[in-house]
PDB file of N, CA and C in Angstrom:
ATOM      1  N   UNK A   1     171.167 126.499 102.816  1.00  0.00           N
ATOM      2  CA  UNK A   1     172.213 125.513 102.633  1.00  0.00           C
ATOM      3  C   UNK A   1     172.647 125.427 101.162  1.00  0.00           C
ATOM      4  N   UNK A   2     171.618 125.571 100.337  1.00  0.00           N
ATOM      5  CA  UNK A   2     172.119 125.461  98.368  1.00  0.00           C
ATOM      6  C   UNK A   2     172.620 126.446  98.225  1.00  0.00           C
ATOM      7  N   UNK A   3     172.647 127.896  99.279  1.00  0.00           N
ATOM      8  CA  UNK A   3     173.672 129.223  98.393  1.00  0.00           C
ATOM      9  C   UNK A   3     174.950 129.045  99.455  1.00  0.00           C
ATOM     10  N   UNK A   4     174.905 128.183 100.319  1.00  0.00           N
ATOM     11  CA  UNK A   4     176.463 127.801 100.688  1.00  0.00           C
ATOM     12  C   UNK A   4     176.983 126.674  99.825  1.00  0.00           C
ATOM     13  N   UNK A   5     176.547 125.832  99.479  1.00  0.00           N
ATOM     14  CA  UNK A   5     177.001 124.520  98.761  1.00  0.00           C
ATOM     15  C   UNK A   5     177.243 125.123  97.064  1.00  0.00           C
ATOM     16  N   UNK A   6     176.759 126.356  96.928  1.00  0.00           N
ATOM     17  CA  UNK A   6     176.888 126.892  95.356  1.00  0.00           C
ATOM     18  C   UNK A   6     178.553 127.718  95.540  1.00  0.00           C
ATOM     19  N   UNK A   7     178.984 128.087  96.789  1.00  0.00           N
ATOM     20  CA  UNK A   7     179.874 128.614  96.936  1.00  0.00           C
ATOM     21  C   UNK A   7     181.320 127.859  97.025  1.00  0.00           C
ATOM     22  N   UNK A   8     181.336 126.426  97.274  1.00  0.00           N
ATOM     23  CA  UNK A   8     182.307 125.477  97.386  1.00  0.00           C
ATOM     24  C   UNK A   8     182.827 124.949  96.049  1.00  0.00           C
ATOM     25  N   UNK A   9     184.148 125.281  96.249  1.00  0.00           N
ATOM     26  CA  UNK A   9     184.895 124.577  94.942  1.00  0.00           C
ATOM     27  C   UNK A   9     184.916 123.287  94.676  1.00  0.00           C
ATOM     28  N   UNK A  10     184.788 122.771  93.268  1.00  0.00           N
ATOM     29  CA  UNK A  10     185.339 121.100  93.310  1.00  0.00           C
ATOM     30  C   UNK A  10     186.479 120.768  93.900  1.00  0.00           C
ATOM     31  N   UNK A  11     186.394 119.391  95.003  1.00  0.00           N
ATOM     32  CA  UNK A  11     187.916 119.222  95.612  1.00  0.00           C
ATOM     33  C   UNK A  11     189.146 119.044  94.694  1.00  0.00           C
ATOM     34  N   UNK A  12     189.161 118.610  93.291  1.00  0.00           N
ATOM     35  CA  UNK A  12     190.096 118.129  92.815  1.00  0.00           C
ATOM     36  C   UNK A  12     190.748 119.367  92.177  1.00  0.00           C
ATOM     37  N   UNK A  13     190.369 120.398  92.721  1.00  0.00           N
ATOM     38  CA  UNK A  13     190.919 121.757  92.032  1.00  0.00           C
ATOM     39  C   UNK A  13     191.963 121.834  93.148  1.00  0.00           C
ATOM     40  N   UNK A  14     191.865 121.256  94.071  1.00  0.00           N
ATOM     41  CA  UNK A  14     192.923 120.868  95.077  1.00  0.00           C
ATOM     42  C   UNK A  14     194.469 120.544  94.929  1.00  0.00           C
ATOM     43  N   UNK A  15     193.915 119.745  93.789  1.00  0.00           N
ATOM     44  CA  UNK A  15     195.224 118.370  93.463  1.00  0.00           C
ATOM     45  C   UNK A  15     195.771 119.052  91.660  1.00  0.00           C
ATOM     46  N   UNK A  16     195.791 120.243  91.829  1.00  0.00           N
ATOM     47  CA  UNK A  16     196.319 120.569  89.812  1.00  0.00           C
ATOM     48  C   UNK A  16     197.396 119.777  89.636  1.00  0.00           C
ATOM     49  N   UNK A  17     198.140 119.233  90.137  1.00  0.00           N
ATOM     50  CA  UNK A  17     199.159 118.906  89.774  1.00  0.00           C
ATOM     51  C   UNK A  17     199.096 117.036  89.557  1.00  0.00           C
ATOM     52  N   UNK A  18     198.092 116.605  89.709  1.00  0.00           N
ATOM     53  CA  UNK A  18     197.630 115.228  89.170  1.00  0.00           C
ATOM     54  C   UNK A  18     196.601 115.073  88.294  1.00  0.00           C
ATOM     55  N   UNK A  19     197.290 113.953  87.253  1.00  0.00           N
ATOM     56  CA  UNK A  19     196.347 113.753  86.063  1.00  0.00           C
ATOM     57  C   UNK A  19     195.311 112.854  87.148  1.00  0.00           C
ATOM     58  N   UNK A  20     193.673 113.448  85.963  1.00  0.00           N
ATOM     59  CA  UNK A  20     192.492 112.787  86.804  1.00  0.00           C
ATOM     60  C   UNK A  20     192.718 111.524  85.360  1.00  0.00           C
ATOM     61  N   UNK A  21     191.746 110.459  86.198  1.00  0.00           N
ATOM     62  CA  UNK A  21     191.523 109.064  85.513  1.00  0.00           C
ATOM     63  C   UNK A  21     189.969 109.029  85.852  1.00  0.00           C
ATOM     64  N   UNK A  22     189.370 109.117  84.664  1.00  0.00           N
ATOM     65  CA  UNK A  22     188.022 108.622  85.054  1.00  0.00           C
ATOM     66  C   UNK A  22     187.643 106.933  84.680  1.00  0.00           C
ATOM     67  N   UNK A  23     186.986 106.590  85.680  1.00  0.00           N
ATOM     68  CA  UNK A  23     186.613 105.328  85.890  1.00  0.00           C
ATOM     69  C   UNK A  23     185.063 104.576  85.479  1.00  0.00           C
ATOM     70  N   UNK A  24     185.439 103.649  84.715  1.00  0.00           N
ATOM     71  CA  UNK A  24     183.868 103.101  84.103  1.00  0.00           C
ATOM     72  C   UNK A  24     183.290 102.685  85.196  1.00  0.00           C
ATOM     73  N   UNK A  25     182.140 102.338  84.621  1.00  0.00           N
ATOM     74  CA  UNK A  25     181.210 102.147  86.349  1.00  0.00           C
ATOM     75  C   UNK A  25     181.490 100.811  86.670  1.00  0.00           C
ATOM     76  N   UNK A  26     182.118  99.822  85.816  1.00  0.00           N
ATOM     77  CA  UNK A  26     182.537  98.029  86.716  1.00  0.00           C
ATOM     78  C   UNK A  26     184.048  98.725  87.383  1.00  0.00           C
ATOM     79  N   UNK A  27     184.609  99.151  86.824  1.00  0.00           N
ATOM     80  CA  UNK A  27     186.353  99.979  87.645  1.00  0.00           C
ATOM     81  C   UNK A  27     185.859 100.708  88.463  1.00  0.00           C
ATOM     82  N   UNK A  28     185.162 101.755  88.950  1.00  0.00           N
ATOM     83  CA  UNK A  28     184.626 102.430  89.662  1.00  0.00           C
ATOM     84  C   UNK A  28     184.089 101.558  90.876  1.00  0.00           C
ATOM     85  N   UNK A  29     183.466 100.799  90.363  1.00  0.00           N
ATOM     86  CA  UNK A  29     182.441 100.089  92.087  1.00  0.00           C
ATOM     87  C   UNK A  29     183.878  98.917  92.432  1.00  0.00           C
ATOM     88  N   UNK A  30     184.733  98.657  91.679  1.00  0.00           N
ATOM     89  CA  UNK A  30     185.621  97.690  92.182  1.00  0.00           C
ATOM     90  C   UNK A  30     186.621  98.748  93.283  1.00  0.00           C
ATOM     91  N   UNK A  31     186.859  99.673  92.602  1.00  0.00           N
ATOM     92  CA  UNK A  31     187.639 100.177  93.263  1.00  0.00           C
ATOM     93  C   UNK A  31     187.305 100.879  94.698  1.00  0.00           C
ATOM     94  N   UNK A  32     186.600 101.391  94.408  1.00  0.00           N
ATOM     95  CA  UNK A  32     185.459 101.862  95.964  1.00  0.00           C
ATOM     96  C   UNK A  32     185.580 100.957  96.874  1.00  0.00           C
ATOM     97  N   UNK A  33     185.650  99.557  96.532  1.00  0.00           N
ATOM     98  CA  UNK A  33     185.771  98.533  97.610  1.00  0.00           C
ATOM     99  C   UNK A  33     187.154  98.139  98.076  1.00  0.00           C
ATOM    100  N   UNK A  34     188.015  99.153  97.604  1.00  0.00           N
ATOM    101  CA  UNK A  34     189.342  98.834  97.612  1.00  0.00           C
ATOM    102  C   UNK A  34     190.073  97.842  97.008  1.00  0.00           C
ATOM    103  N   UNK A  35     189.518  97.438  95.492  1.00  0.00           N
ATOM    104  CA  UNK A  35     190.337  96.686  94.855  1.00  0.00           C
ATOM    105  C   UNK A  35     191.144  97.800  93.822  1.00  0.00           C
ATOM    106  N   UNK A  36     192.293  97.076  93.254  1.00  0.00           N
ATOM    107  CA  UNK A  36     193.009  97.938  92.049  1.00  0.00           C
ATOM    108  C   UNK A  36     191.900  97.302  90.908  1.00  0.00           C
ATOM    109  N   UNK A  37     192.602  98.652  89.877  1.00  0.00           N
ATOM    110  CA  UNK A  37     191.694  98.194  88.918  1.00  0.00           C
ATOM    111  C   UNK A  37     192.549  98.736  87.609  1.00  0.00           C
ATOM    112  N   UNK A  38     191.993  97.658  86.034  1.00  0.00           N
ATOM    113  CA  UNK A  38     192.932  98.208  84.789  1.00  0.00           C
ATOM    114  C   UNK A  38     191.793  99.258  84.235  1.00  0.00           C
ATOM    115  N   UNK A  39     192.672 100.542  84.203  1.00  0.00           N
ATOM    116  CA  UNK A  39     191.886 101.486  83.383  1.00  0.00           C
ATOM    117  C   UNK A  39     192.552 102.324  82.135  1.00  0.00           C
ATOM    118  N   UNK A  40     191.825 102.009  81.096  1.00  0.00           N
ATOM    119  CA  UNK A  40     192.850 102.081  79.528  1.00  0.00           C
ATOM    120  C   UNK A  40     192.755 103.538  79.516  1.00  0.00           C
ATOM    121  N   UNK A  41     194.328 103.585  79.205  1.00  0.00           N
ATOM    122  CA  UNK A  41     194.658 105.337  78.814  1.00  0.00           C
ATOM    123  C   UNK A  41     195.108 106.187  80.273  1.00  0.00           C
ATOM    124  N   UNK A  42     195.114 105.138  81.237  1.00  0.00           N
ATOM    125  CA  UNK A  42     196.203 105.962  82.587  1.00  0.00           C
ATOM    126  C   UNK A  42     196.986 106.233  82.554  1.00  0.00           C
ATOM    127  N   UNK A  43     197.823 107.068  83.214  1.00  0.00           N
ATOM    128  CA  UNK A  43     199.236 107.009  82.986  1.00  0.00           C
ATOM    129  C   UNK A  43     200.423 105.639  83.760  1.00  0.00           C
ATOM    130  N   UNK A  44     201.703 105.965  83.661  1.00  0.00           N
ATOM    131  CA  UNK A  44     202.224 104.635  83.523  1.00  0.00           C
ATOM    132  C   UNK A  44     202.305 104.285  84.941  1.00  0.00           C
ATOM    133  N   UNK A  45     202.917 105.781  85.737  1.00  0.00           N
ATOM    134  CA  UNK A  45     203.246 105.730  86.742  1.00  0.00           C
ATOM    135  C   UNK A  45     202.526 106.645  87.506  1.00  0.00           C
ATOM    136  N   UNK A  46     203.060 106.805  88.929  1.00  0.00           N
ATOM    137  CA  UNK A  46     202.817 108.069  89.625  1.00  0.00           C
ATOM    138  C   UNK A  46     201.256 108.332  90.620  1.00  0.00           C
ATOM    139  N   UNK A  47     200.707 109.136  91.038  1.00  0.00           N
ATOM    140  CA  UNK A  47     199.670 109.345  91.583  1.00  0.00           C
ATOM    141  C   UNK A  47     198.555 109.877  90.501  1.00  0.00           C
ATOM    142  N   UNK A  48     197.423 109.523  90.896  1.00  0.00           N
ATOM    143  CA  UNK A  48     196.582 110.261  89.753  1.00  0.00           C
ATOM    144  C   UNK A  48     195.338 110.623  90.664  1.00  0.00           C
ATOM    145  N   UNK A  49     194.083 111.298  90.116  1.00  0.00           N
ATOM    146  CA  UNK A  49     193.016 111.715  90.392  1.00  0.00           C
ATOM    147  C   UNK A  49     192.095 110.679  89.940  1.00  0.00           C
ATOM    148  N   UNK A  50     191.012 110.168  90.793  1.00  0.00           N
ATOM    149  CA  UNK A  50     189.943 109.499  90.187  1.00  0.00           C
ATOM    150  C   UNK A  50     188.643 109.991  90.386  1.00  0.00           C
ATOM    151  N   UNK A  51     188.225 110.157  89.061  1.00  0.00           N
ATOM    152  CA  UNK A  51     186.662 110.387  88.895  1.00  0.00           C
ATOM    153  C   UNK A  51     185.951 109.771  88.288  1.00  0.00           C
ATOM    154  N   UNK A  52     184.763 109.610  88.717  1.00  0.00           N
ATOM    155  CA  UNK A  52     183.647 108.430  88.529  1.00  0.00           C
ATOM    156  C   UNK A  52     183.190 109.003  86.767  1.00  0.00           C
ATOM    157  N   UNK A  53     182.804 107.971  85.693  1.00  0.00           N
ATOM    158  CA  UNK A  53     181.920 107.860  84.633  1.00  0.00           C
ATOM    159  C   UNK A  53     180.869 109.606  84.541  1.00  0.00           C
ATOM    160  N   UNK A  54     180.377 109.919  85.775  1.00  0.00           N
ATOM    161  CA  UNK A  54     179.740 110.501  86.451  1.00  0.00           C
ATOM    162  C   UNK A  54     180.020 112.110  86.440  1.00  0.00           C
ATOM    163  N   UNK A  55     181.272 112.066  86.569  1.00  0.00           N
ATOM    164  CA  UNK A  55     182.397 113.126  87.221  1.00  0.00           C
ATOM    165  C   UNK A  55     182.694 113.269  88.550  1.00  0.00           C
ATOM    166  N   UNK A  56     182.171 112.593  89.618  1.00  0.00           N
ATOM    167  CA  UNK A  56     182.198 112.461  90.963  1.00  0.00           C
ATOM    168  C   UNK A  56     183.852 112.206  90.861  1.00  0.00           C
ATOM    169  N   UNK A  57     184.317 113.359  91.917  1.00  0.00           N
ATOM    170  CA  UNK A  57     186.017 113.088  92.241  1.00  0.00           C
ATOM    171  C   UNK A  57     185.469 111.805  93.393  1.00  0.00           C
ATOM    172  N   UNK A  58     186.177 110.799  93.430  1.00  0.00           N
ATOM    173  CA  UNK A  58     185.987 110.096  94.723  1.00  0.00           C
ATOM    174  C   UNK A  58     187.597 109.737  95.325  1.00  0.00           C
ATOM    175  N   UNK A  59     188.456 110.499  94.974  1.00  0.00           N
ATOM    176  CA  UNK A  59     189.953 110.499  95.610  1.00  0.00           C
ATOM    177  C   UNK A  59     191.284 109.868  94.960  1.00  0.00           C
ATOM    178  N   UNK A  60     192.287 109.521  95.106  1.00  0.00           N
ATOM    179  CA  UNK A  60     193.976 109.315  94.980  1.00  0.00           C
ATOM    180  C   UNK A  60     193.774 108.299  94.565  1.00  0.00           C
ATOM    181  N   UNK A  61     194.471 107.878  93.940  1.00  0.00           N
ATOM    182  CA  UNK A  61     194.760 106.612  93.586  1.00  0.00           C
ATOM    183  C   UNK A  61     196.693 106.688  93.395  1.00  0.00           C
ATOM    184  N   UNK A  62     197.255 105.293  92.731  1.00  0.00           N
ATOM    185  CA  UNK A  62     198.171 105.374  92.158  1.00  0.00           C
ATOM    186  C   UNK A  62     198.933 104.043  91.083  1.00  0.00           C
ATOM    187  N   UNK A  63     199.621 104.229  90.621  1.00  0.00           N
ATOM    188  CA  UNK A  63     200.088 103.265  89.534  1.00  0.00           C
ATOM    189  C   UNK A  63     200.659 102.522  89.629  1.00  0.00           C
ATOM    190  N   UNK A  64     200.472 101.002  90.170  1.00  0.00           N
ATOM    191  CA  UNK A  64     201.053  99.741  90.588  1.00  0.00           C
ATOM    192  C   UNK A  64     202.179  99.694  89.544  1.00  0.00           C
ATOM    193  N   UNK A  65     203.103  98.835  89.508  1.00  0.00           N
ATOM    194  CA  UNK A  65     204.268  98.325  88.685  1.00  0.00           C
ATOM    195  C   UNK A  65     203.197  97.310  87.525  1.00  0.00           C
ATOM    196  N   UNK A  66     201.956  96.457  88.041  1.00  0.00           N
ATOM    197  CA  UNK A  66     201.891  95.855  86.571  1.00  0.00           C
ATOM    198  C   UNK A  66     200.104  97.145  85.684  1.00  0.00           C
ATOM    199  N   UNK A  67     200.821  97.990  85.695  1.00  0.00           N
ATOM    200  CA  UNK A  67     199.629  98.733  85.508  1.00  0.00           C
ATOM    201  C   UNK A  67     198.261  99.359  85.899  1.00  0.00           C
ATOM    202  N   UNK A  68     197.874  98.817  86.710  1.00  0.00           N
ATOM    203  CA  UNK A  68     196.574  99.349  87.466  1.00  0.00           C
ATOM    204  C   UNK A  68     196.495 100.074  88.629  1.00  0.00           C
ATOM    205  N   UNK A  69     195.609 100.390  88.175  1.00  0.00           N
ATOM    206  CA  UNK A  69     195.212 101.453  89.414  1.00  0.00           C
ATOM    207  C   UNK A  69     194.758 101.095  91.112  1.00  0.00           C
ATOM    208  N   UNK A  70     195.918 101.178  92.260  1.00  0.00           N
ATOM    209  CA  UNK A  70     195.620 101.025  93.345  1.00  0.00           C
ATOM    210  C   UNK A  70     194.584 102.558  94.340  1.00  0.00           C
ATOM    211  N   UNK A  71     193.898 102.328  94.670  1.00  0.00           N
ATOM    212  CA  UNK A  71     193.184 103.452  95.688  1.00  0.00           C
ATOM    213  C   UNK A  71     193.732 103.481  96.690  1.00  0.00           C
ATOM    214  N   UNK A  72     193.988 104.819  97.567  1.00  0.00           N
ATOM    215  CA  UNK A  72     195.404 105.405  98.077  1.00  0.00           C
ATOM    216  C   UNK A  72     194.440 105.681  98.672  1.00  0.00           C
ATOM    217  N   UNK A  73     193.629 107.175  98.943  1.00  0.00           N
ATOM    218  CA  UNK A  73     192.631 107.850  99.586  1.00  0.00           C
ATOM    219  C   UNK A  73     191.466 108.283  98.723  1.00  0.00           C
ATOM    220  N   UNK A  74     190.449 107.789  99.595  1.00  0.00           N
ATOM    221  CA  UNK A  74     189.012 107.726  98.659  1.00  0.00           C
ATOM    222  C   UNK A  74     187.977 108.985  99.888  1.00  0.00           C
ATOM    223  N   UNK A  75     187.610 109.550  99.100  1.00  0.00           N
ATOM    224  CA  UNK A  75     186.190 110.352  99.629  1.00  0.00           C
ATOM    225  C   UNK A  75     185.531 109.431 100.223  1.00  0.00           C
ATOM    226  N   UNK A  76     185.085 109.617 101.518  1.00  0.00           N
ATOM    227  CA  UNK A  76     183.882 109.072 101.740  1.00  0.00           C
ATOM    228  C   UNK A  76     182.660 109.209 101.950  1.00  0.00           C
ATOM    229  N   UNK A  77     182.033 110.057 100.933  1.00  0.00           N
ATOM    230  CA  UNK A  77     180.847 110.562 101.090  1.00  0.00           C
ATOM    231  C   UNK A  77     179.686 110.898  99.902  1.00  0.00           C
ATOM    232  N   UNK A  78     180.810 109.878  98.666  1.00  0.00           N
ATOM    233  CA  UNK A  78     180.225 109.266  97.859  1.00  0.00           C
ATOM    234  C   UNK A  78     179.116 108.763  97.761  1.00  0.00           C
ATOM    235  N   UNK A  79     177.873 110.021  96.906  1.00  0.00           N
ATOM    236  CA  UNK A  79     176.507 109.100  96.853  1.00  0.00           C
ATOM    237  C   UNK A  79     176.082 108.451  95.642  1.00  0.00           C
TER     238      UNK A  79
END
C-alpha cells in the first residue's frame, strides 16, 4: 500500500490555476466547520486553494465581498 500511496500526486496540482491560502491553525479548525474566515495576505477576490499551517490541501474556498474566506469544497479525509 506505501509504494502505491508514493505514486499519487498532491491533489492541488489539480487546481494550477488557483492561488493556495494557507491557513493558521485557529482559521483552519474554524473553517473545517464551515465557518468563513479572515486570512492576511489572500487575495481580494476569486477562488483560491486552502492549505492547512501543515501543508494539508483540505479544498476550495472563495472570497466573500467583505474579505474572508468562505469554504466552497473541503476534502474530507482530513487527519
Amino acid at each position: 500500500m506505501e509504494a502505491m500511496d508514493a505514486l499519487l500526486l498532491p491533489v492541488e496540482l489539480a487546481l494550477p490555476q488557483l492561488p493556495m491560502v494557507s491557513l493558521g491553525e485557529s482559521a483552519g479548525y474554524f473553517l473545517l466547520q464551515g465557518q468563513a474566515v479572515q486570512v492576511p495576505k489572500a487575495p481580494t477576490e476569486g477562488l483560491v486553494g486552502l492549505k492547512l499551517e501543515d501543508g494539508r490541501f483540505v479544498g476550495v474556498g472563495e472570497i466573500m465581498d467583505d474579505g474572508r474566506v468562505a469554504p466552497r469544497r473541503l476534502v474530507s479525509n482530513v487527519r
